[in-house]
Protein backbone atom coordinates (compact mmCIF):
# COMPACT_ATOMS: atom_id res chain seq x y z
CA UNK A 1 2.47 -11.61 6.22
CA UNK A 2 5.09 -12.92 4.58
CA UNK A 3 4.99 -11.66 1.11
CA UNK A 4 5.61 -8.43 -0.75
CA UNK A 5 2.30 -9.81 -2.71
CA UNK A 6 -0.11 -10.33 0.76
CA UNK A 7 1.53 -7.02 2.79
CA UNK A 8 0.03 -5.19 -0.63
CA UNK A 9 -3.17 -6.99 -0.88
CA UNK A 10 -3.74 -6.63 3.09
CA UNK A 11 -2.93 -2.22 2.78
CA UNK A 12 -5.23 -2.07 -0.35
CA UNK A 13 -7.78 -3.76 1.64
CA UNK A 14 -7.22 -1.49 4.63
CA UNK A 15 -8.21 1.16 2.63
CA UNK A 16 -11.07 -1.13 1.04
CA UNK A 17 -9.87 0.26 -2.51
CA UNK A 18 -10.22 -2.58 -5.28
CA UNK A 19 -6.61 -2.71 -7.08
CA UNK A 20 -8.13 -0.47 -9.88
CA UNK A 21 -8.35 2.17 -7.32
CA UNK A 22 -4.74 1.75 -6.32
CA UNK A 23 -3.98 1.89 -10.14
CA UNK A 24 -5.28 5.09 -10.34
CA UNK A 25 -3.94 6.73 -7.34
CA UNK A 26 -0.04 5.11 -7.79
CA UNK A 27 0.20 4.79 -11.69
CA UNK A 28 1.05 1.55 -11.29
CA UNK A 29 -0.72 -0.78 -13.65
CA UNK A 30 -3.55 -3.11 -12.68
CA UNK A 31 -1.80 -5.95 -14.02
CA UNK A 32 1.51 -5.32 -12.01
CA UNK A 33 -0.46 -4.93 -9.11
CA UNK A 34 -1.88 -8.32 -9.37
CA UNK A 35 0.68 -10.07 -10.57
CA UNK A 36 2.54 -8.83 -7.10
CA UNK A 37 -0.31 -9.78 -4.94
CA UNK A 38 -0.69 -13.01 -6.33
CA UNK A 39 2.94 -13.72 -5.81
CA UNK A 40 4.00 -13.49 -9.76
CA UNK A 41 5.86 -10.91 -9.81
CA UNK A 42 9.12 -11.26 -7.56
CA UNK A 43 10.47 -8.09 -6.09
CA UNK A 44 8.84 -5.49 -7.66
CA UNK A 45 11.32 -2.52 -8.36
CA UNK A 46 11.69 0.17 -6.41
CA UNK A 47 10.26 2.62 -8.05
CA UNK A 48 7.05 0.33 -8.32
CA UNK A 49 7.21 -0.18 -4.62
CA UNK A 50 7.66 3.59 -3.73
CA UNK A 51 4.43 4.40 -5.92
CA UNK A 52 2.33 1.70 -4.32
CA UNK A 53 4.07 2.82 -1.07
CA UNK A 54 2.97 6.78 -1.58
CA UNK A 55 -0.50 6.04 -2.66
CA UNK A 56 -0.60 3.32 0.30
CA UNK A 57 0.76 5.76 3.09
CA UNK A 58 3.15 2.84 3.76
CA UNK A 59 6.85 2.37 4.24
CA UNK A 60 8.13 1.20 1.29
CA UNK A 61 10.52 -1.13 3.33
CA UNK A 62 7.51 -2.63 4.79
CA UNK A 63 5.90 -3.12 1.85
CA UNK A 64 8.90 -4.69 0.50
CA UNK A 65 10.82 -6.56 3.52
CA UNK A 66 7.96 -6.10 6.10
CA UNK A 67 10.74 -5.77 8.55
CA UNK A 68 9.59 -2.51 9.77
CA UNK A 69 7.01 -1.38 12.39
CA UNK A 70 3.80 -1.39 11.13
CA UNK A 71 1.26 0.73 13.07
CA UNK A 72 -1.70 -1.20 14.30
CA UNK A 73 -5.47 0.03 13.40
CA UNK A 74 -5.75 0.25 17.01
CA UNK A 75 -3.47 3.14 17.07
CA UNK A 76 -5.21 6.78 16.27
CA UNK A 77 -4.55 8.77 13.79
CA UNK A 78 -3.19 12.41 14.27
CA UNK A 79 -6.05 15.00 13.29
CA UNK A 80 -4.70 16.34 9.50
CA UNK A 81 -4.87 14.81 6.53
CA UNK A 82 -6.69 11.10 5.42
CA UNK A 83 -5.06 8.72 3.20
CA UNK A 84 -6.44 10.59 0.27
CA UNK A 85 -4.86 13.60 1.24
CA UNK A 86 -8.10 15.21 2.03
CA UNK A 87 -8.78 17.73 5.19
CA UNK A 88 -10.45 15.62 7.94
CA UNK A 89 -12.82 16.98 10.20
CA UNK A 90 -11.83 17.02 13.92
């Protein structure tokens, strides 16, 4: 991935949220979130990119650089909390 625009698309699919979902979850507005994923955006600024990150669970380096470890979905989870910050159950 070599884009801030297809790392973003690629985690929003992970979770398989549509980007109205991420809207709601980072405050980040639909259109800003496509316009990034579609590459129209440039750099989006930090702030921007530490929403998306938070609401992502991501790095916002990686998000922005995607120079930083990523874990793989082959990798477990630690028992805790989900990406929605709800309990899961062991």
């Amino acid at each position: 991935m070599d884009t801030v625009g297809e790392r973003l698309k690629w985690a929003r699919q992970r979770h398989v949220w549509s980007q109205v979902d991420l809207s709601k979850l980072s405050g980040v507005p639909v259109v800003t979130i496509s316009r990034i994923e579609n590459n129209r955006h440039g750099l989006p600024k930090p702030s921007t990119a530490r929403r998306l990150a938070v609401a992502l669970d991501l790095d916002p380096a990686w998000l922005l650089y995607g120079n930083v470890d990523f874990p793989s979905e082959a990798e477990e989870k630690p028992a805790g909390k989900n990406n929605n910050g709800l309990l899961e159950s062991a």
